[in-house]
C-alpha atoms as a PDB file:
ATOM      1  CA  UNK A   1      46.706 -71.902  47.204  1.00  0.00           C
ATOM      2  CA  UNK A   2      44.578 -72.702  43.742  1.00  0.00           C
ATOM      3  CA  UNK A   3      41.724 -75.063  44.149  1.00  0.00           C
ATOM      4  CA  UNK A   4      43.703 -77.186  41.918  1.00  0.00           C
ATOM      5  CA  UNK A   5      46.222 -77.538  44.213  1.00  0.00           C
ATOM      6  CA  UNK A   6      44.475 -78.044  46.901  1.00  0.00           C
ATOM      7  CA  UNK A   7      42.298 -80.932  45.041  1.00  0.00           C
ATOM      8  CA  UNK A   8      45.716 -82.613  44.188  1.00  0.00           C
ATOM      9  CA  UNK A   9      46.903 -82.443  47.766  1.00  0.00           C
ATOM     10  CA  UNK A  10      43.846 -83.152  49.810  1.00  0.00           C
ATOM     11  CA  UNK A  11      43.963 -86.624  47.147  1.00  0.00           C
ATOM     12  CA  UNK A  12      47.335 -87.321  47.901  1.00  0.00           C
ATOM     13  CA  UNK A  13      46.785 -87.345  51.528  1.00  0.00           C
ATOM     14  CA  UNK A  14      43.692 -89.738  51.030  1.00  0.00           C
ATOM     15  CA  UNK A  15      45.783 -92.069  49.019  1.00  0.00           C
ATOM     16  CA  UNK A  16      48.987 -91.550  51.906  1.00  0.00           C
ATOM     17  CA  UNK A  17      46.603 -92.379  54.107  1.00  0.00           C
ATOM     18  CA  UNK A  18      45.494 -95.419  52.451  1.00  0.00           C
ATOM     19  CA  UNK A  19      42.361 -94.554  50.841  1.00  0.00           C
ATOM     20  CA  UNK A  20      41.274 -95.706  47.184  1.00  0.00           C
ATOM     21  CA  UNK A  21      40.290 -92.655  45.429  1.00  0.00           C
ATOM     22  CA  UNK A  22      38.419 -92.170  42.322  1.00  0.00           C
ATOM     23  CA  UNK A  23      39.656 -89.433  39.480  1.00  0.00           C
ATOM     24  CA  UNK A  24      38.779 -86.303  39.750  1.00  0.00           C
ATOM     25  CA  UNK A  25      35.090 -85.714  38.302  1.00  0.00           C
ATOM     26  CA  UNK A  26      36.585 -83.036  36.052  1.00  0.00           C
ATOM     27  CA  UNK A  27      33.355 -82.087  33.919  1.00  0.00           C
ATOM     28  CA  UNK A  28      30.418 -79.479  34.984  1.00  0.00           C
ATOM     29  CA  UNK A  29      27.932 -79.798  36.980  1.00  0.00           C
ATOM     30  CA  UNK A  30      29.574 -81.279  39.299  1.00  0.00           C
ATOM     31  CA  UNK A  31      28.609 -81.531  42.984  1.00  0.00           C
ATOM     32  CA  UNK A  32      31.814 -83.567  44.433  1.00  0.00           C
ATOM     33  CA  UNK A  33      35.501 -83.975  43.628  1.00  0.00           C
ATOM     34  CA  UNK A  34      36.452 -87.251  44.076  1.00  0.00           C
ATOM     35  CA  UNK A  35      34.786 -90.310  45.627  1.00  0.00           C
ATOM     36  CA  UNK A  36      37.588 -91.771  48.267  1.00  0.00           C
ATOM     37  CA  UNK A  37      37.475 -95.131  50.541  1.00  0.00           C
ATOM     38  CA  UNK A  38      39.591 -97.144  53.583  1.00  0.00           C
ATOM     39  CA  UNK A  39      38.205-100.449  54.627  1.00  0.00           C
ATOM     40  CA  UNK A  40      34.169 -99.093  55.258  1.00  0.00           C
ATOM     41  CA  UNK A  41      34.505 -95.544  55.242  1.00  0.00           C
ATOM     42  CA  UNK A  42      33.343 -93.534  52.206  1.00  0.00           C
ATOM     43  CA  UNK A  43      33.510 -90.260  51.310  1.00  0.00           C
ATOM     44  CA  UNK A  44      32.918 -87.775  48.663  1.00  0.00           C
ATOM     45  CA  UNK A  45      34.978 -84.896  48.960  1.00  0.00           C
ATOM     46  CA  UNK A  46      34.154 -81.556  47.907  1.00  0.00           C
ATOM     47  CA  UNK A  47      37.497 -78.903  47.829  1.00  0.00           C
ATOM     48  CA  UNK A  48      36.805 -75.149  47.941  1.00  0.00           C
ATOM     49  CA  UNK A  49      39.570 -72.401  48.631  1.00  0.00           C
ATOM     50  CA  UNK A  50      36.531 -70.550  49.888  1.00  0.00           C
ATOM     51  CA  UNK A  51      33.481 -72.313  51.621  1.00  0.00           C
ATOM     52  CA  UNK A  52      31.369 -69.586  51.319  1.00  0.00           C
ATOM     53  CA  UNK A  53      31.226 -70.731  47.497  1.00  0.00           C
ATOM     54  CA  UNK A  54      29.767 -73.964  48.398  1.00  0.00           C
ATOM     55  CA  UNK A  55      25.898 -73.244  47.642  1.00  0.00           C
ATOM     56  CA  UNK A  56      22.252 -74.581  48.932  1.00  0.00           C
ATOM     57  CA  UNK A  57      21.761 -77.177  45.556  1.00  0.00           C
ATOM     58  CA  UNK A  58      25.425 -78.468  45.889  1.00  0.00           C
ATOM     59  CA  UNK A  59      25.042 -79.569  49.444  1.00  0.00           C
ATOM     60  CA  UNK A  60      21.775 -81.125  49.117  1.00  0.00           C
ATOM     61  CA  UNK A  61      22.813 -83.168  45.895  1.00  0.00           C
ATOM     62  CA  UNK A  62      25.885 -84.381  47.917  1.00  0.00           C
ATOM     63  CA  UNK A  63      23.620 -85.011  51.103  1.00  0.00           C
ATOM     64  CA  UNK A  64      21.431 -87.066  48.724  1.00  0.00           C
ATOM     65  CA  UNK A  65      24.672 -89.211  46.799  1.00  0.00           C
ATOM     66  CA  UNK A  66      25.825 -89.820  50.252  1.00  0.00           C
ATOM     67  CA  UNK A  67      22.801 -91.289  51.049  1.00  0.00           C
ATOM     68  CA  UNK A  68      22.208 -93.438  48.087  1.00  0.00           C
ATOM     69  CA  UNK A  69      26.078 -94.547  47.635  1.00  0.00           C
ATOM     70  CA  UNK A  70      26.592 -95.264  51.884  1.00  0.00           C
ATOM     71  CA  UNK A  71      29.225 -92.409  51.556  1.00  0.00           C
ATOM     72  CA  UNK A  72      29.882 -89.284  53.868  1.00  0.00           C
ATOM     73  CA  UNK A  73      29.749 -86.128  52.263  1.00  0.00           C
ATOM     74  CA  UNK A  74      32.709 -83.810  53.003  1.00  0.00           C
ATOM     75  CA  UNK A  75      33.881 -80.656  51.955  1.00  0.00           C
ATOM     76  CA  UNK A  76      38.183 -79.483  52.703  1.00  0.00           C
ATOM     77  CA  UNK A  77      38.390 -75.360  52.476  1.00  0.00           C
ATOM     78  CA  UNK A  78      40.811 -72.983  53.369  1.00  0.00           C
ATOM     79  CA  UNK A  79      38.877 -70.144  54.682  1.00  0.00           C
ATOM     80  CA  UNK A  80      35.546 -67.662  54.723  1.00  0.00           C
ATOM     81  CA  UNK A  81      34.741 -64.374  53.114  1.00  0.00           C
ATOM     82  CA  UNK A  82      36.266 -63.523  56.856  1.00  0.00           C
ATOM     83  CA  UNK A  83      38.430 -66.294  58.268  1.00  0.00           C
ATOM     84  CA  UNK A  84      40.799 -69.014  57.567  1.00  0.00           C
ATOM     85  CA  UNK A  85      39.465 -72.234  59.016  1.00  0.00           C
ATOM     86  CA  UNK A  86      40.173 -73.569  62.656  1.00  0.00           C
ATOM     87  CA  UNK A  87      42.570 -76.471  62.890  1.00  0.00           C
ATOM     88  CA  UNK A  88      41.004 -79.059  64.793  1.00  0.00           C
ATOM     89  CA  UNK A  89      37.557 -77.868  64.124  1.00  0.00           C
ATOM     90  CA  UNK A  90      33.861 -78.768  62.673  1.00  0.00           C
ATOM     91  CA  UNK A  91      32.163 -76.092  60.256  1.00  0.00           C
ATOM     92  CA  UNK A  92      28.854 -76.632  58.557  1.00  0.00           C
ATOM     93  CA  UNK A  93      27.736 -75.796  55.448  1.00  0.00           C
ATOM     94  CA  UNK A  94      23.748 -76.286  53.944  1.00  0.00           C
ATOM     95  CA  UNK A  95      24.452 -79.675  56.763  1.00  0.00           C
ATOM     96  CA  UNK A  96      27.753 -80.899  55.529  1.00  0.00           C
ATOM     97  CA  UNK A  97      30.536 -81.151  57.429  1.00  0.00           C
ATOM     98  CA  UNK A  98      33.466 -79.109  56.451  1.00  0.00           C
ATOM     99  CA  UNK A  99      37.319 -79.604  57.179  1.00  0.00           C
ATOM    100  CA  UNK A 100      40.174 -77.251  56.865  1.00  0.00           C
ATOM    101  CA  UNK A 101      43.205 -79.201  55.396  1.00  0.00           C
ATOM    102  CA  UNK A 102      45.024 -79.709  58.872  1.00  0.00           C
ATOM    103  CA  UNK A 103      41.643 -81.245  60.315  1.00  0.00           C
ATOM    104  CA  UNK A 104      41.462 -83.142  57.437  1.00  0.00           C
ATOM    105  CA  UNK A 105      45.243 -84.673  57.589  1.00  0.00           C
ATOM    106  CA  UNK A 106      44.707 -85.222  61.248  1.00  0.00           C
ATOM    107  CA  UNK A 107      41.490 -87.503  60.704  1.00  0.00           C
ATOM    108  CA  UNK A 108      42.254 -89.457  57.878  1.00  0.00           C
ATOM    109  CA  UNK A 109      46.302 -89.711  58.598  1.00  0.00           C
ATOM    110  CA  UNK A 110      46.614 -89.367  62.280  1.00  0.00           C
ATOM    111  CA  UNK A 111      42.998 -91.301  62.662  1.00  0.00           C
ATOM    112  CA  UNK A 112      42.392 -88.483  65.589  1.00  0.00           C
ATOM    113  CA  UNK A 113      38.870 -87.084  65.262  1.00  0.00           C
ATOM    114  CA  UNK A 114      37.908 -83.368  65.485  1.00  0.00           C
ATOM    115  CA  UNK A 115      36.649 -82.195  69.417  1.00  0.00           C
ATOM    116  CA  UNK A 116      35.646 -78.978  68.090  1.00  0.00           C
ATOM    117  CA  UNK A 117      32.532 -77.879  65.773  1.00  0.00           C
ATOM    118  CA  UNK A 118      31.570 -74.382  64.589  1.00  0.00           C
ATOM    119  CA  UNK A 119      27.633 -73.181  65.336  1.00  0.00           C
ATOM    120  CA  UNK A 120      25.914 -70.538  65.695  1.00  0.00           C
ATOM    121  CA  UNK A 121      27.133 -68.406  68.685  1.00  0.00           C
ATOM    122  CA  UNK A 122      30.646 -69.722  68.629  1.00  0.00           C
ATOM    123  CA  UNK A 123      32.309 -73.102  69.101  1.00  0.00           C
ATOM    124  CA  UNK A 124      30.915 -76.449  71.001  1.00  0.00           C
ATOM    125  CA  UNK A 125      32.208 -79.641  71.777  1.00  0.00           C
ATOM    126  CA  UNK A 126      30.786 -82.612  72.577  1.00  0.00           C
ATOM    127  CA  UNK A 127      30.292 -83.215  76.415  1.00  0.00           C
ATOM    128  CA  UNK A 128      30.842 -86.875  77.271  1.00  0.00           C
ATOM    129  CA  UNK A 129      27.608 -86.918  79.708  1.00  0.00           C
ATOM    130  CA  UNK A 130      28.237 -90.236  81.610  1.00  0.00           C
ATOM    131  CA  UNK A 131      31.521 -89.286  82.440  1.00  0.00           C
ATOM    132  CA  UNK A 132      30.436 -85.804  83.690  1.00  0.00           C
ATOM    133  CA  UNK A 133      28.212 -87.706  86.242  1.00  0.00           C
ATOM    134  CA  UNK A 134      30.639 -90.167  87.084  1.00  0.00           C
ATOM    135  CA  UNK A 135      33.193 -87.227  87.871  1.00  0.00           C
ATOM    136  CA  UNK A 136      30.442 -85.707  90.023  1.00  0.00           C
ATOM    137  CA  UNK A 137      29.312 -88.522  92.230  1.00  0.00           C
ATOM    138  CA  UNK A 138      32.358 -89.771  92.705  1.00  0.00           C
ATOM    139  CA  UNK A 139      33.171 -85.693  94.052  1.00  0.00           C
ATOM    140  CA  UNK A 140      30.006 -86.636  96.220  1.00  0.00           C
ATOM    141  CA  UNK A 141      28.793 -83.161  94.696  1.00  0.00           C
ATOM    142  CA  UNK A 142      25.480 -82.191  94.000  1.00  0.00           C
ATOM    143  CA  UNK A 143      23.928 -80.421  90.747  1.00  0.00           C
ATOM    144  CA  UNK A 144      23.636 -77.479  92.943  1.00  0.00           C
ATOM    145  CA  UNK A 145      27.422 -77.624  93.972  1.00  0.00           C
ATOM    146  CA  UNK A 146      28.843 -77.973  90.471  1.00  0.00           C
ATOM    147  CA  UNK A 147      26.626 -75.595  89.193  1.00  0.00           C
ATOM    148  CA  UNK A 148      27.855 -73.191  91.741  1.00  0.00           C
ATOM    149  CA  UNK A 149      31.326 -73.846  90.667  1.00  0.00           C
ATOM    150  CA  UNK A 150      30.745 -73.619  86.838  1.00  0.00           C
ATOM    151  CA  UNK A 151      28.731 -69.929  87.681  1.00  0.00           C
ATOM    152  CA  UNK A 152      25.341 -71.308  85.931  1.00  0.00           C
ATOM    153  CA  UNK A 153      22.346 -72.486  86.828  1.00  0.00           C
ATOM    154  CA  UNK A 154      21.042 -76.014  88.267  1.00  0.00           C
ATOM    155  CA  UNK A 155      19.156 -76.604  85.459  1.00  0.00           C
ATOM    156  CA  UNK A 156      22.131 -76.072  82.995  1.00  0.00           C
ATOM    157  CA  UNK A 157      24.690 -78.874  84.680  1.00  0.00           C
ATOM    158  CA  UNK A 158      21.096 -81.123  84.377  1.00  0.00           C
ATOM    159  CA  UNK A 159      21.006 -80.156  80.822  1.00  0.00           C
ATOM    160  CA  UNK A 160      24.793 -81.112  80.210  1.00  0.00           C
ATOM    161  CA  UNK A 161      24.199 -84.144  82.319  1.00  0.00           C
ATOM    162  CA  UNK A 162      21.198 -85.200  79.765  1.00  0.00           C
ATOM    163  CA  UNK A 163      23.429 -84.988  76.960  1.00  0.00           C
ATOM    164  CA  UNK A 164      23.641 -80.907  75.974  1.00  0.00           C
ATOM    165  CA  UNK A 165      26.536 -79.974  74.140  1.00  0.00           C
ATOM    166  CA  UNK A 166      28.922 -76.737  75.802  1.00  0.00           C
ATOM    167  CA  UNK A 167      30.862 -73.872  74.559  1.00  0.00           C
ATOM    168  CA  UNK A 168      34.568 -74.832  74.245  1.00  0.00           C
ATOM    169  CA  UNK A 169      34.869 -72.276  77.483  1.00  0.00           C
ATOM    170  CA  UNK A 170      32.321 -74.356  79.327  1.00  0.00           C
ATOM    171  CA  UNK A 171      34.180 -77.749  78.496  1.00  0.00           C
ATOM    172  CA  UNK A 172      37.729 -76.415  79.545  1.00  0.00           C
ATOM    173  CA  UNK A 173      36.618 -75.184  82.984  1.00  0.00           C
ATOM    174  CA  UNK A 174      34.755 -78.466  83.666  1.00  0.00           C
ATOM    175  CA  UNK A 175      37.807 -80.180  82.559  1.00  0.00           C
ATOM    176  CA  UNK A 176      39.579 -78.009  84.903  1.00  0.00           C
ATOM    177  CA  UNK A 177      37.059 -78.657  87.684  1.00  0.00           C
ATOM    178  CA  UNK A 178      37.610 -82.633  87.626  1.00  0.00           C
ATOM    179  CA  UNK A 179      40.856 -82.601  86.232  1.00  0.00           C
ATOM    180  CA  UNK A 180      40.054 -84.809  83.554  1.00  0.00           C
ATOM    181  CA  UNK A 181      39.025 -85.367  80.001  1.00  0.00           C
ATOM    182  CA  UNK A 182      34.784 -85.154  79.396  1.00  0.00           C
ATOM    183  CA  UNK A 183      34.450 -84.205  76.048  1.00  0.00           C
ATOM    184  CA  UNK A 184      33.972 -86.705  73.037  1.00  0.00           C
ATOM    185  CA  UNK A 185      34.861 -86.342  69.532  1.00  0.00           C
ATOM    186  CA  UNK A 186      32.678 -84.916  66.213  1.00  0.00           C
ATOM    187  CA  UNK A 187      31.977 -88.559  64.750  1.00  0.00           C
ATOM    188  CA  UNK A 188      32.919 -86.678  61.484  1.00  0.00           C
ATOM    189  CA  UNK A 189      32.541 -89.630  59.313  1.00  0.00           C
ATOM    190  CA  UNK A 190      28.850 -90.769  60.480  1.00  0.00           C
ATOM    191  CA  UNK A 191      27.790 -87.160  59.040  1.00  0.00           C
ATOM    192  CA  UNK A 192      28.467 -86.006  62.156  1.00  0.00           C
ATOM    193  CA  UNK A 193      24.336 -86.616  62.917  1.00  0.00           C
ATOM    194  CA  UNK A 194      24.980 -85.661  66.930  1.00  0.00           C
ATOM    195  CA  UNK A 195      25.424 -82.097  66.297  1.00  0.00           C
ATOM    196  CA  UNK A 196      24.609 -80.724  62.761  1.00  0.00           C
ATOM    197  CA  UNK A 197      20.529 -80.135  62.286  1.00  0.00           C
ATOM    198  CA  UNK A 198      19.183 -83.386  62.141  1.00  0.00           C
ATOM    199  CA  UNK A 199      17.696 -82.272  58.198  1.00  0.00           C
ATOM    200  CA  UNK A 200      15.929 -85.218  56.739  1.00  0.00           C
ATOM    201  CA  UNK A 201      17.683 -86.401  53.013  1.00  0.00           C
ATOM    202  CA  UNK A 202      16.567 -83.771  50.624  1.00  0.00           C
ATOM    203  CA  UNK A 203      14.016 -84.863  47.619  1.00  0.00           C
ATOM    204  CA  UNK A 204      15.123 -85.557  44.541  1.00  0.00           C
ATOM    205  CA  UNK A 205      15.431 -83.190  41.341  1.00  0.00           C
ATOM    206  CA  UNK A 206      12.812 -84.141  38.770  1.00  0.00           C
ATOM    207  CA  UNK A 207      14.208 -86.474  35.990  1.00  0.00           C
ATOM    208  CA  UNK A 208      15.424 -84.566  32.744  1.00  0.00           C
ATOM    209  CA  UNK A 209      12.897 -85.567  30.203  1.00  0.00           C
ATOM    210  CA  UNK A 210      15.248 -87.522  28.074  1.00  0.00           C
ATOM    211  CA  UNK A 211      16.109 -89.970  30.458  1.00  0.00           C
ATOM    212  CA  UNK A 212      12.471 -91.232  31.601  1.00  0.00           C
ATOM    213  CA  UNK A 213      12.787 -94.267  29.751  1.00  0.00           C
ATOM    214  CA  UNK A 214      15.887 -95.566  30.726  1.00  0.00           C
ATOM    215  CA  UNK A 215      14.913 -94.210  34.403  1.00  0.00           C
ATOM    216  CA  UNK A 216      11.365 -96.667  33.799  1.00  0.00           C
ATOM    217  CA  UNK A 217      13.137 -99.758  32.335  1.00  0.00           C
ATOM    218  CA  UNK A 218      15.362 -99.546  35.898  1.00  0.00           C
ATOM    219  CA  UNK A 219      12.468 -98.820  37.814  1.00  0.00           C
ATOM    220  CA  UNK A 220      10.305-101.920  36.402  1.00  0.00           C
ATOM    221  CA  UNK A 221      13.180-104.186  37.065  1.00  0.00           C
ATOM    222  CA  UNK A 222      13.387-103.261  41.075  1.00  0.00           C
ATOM    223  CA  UNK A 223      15.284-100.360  41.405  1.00  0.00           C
ATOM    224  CA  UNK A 224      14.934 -97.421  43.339  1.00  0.00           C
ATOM    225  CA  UNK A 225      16.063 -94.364  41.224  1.00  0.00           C
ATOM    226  CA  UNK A 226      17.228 -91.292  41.843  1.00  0.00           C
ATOM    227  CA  UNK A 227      18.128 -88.565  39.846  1.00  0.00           C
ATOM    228  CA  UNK A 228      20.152 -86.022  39.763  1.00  0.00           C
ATOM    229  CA  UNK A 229      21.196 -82.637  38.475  1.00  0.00           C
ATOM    230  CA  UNK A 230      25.052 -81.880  39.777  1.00  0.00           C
ATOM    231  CA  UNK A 231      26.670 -85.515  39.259  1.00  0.00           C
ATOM    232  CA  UNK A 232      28.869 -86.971  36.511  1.00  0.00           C
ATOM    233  CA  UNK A 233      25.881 -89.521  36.037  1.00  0.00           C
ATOM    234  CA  UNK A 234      22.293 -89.314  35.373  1.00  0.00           C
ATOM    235  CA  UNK A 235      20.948 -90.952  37.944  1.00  0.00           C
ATOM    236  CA  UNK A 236      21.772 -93.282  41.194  1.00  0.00           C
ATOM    237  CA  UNK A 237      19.815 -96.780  40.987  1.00  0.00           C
ATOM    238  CA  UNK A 238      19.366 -98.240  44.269  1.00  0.00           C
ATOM    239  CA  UNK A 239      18.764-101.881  44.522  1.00  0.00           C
ATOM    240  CA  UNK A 240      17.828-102.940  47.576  1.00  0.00           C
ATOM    241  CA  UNK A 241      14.902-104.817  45.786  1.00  0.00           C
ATOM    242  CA  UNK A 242      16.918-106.687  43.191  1.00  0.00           C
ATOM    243  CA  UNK A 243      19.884-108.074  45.406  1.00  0.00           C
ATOM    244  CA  UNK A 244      22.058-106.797  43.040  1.00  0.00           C
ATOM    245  CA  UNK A 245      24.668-104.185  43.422  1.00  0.00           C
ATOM    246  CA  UNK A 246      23.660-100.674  42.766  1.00  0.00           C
ATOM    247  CA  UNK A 247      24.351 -98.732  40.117  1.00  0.00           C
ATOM    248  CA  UNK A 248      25.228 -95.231  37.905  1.00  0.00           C
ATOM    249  CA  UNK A 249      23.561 -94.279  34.788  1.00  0.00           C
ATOM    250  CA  UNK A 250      24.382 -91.726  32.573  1.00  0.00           C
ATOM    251  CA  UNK A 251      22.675 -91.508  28.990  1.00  0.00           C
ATOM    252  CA  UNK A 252      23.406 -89.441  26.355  1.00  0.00           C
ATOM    253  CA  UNK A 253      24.272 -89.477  22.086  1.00  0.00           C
ATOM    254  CA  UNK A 254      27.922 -91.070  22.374  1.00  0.00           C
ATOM    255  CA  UNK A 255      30.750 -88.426  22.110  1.00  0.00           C
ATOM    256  CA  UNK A 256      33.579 -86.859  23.966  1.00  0.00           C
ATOM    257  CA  UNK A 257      32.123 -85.493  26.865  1.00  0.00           C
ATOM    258  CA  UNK A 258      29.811 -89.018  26.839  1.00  0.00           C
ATOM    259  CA  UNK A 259      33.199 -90.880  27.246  1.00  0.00           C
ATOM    260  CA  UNK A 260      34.742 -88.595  29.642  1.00  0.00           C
ATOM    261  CA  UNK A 261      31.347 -89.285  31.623  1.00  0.00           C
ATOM    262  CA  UNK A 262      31.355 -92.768  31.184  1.00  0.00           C
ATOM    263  CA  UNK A 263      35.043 -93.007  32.428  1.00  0.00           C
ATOM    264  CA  UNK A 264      34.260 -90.788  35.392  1.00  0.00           C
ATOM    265  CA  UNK A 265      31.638 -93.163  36.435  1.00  0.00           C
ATOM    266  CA  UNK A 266      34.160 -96.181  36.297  1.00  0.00           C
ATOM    267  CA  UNK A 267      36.184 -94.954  38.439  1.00  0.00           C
ATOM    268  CA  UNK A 268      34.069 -93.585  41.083  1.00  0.00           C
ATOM    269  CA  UNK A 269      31.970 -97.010  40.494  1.00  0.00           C
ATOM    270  CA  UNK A 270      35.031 -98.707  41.815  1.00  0.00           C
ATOM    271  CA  UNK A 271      35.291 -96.683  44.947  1.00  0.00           C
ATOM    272  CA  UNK A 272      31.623 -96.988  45.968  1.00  0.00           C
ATOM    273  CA  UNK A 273      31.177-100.556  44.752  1.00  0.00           C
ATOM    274  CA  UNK A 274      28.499 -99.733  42.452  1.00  0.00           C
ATOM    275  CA  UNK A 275      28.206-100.833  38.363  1.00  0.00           C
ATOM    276  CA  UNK A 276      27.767 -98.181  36.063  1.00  0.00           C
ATOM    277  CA  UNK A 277      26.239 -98.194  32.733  1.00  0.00           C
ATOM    278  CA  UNK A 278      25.954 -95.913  29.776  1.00  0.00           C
ATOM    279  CA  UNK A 279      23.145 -95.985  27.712  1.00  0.00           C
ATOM    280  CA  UNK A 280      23.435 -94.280  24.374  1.00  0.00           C
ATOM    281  CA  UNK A 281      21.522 -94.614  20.797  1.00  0.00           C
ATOM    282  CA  UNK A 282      24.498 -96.632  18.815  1.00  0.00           C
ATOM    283  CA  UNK A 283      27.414 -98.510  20.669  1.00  0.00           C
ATOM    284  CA  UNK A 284      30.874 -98.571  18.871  1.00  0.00           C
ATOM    285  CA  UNK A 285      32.263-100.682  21.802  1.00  0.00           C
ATOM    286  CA  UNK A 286      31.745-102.754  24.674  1.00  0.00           C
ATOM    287  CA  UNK A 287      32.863-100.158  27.816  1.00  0.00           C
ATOM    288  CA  UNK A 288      34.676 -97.405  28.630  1.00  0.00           C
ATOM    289  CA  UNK A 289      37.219 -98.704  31.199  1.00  0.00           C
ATOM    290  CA  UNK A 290      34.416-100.389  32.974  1.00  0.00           C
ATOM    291  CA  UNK A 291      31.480 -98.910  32.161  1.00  0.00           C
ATOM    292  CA  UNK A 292      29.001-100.645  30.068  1.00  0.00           C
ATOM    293  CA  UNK A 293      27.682 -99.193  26.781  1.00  0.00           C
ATOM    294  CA  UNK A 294      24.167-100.486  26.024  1.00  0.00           C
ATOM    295  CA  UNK A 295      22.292 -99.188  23.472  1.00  0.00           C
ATOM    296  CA  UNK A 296      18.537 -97.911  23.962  1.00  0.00           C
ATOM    297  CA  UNK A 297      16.671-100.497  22.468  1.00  0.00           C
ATOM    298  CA  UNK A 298      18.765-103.085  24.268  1.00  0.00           C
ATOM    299  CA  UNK A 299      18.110-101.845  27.859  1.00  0.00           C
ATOM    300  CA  UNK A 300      14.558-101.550  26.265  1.00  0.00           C
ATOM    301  CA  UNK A 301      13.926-105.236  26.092  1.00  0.00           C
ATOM    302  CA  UNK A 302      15.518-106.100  29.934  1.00  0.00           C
ATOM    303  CA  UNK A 303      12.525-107.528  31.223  1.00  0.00           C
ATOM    304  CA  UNK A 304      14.257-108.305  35.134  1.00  0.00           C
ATOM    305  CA  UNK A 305      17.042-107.261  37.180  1.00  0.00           C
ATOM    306  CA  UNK A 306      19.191-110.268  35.759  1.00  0.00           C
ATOM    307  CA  UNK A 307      18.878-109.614  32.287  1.00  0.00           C
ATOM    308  CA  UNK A 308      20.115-106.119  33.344  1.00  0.00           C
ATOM    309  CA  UNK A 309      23.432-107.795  35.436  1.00  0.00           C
ATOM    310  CA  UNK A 310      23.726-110.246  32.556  1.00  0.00           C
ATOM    311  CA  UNK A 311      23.917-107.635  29.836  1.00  0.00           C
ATOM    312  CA  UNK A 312      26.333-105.245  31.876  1.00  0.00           C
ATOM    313  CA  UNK A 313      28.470-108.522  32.530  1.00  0.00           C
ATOM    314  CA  UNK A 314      28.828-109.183  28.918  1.00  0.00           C
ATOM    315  CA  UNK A 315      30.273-105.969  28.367  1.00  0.00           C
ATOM    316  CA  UNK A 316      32.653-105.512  30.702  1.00  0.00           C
ATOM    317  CA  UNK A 317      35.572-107.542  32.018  1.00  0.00           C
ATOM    318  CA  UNK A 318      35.138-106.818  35.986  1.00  0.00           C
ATOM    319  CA  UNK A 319      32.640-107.970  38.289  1.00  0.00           C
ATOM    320  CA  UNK A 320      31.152-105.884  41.423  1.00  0.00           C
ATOM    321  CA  UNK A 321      30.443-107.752  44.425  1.00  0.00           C
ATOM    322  CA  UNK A 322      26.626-108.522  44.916  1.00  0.00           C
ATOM    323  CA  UNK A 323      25.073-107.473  48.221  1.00  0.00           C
ATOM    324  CA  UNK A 324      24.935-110.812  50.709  1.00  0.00           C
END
């Protein structure tokens, strides 16, 4: 299978499954595919035929957009240099989760969760550690017994008891042991925080040069920026300061590949609830299906966060929800 294929059937399995998703961000650099969300789940989506192409930067600027847009970062392969991926299982790549097509379809169709994730030294699932003691005492066994039964130490059933993940072999012959379920799924959409490294967001790429001004104007008027360096836009404004809703940037001389940008952001605006604005040296019109297009001397005189709203309202013909 192509990657284009895959894209175009990994998005119509979103969409069958009831999720808004944005166009495909078709320009380079990109870091992400499409932006996709159901009711308050978010994703971005990366789609690789081969995961071992997906590289250090690219994870970290998704890892970052996740953070800043309240979206999980996800990537759907097919296989390794080695392997094809596991149904039913949890790789990792640079500390995003990654899917293989059938996982994917069964969490976002089927709404059943992954058990199963891939680490170093084979494959682990979650053991449910309150219902491992429940199963225990209500045996009337001690540590010692279990631990006899399972051919490992005390120490280890203590471990699993305190929350330690096991080996999928582990898991089945507990499961055997009580004759019961104890394992809990990969909480894939929360970024899947109990059992990738717990890697703090990684900093930000330095601004490109150009866009300090615009990046200062946003700053002044409350926003937290961020740039980046692998994203249809320029830079991610947060705005937890200016009760107003976030937004995209991009900024740029106005041509082709500006509008293509512009209409990128739109969409993927729409999916993350976020405004998006172009700012460019001469506007010729109002928006690009939703994005604003203000020229550089206007953002230049926005003096607070509701000039900026007012001026991006007067362009466009949609609102974005404020923040409550």
């Amino acid at each position: 299978m192509s990657r284009s294929a895959l894209v175009e059937n990994v998005t119509a399995m979103l969409e069958d499954a009831g999720f808004l998703v944005s166009d495909r961000c078709a320009i380079r650099p990109k870091s992400f595919d499409v932006a996709a969300r159901r009711s308050k789940d978010t994703v971005l989506l990366k789609m690789l035929v081969n995961i071992d192409a997906f590289d250090g930067p690219t994870g970290a600027e998704m890892r970052r957009l996740g953070t800043y847009l309240g979206a999980t970062p996800l990537v759907v392969g097919l296989r390794t240099r080695d392997e094809e991926l596991k149904p039913g299982v949890v790789y990792f790549r640079h500390g995003v989760p990654v899917l293989s097509p059938d996982t994917a379809m069964d969490l976002f169709l089927e709404e059943v969760p992954p058990l199963i994730y891939a680490a170093p030294g084979g494959l682990y699932v979650n053991i449910d550690s309150q219902v491992l003691v429940d199963a225990r005492e209500d045996r009337d066994w001690s540590l010692g017994r279990l631990a006899q039964e399972l051919g490992v130490s005390r120490r280890t059933v203590s471990k699993y008891e305190d929350g330690m993940n096991a080996s999928v072999e582990v898991a089945a012959e507990l499961e055997d042991v009580f004759d019961a379920p104890l394992t809990s799924p990969v909480e894939v959409l929360d970024g899947a925080g109990e059992v990738r490294e717990g890697d703090p967001t990684p900093e930000d790429p330095a601004a490109d040069p150009d866009d300090e001004p615009v990046i200062a104007v946003l700053t002044r008027v409350g926003y937290d920026v961020h740039p980046t360096d692998r994203a249809p836009f320029k830079a991610v404004g947060e705005a937890e300061r200016t009760n107003t809703a976030s937004m995209l940037t991009g900024h740029s001389s106005f041509d082709r590949t500006a509008e293509k940008r512009a209409r990128i952001m739109s969409s993927v605006g729409a999916v993350t609830r976020t405004r998006s604005v172009y700012v460019v040296d001469r506007a010729t019109r109002d928006n690009v299906e939703g994005t604003a297009l203000v020229e550089r001397e206007e953002i230049a005189r926005v003096e607070d966060a509701d000039d900026l709203r007012d001026l991006i309202q007067d362009r466009v013909d949609t609102d974005v929800e404020e923040p409550a």
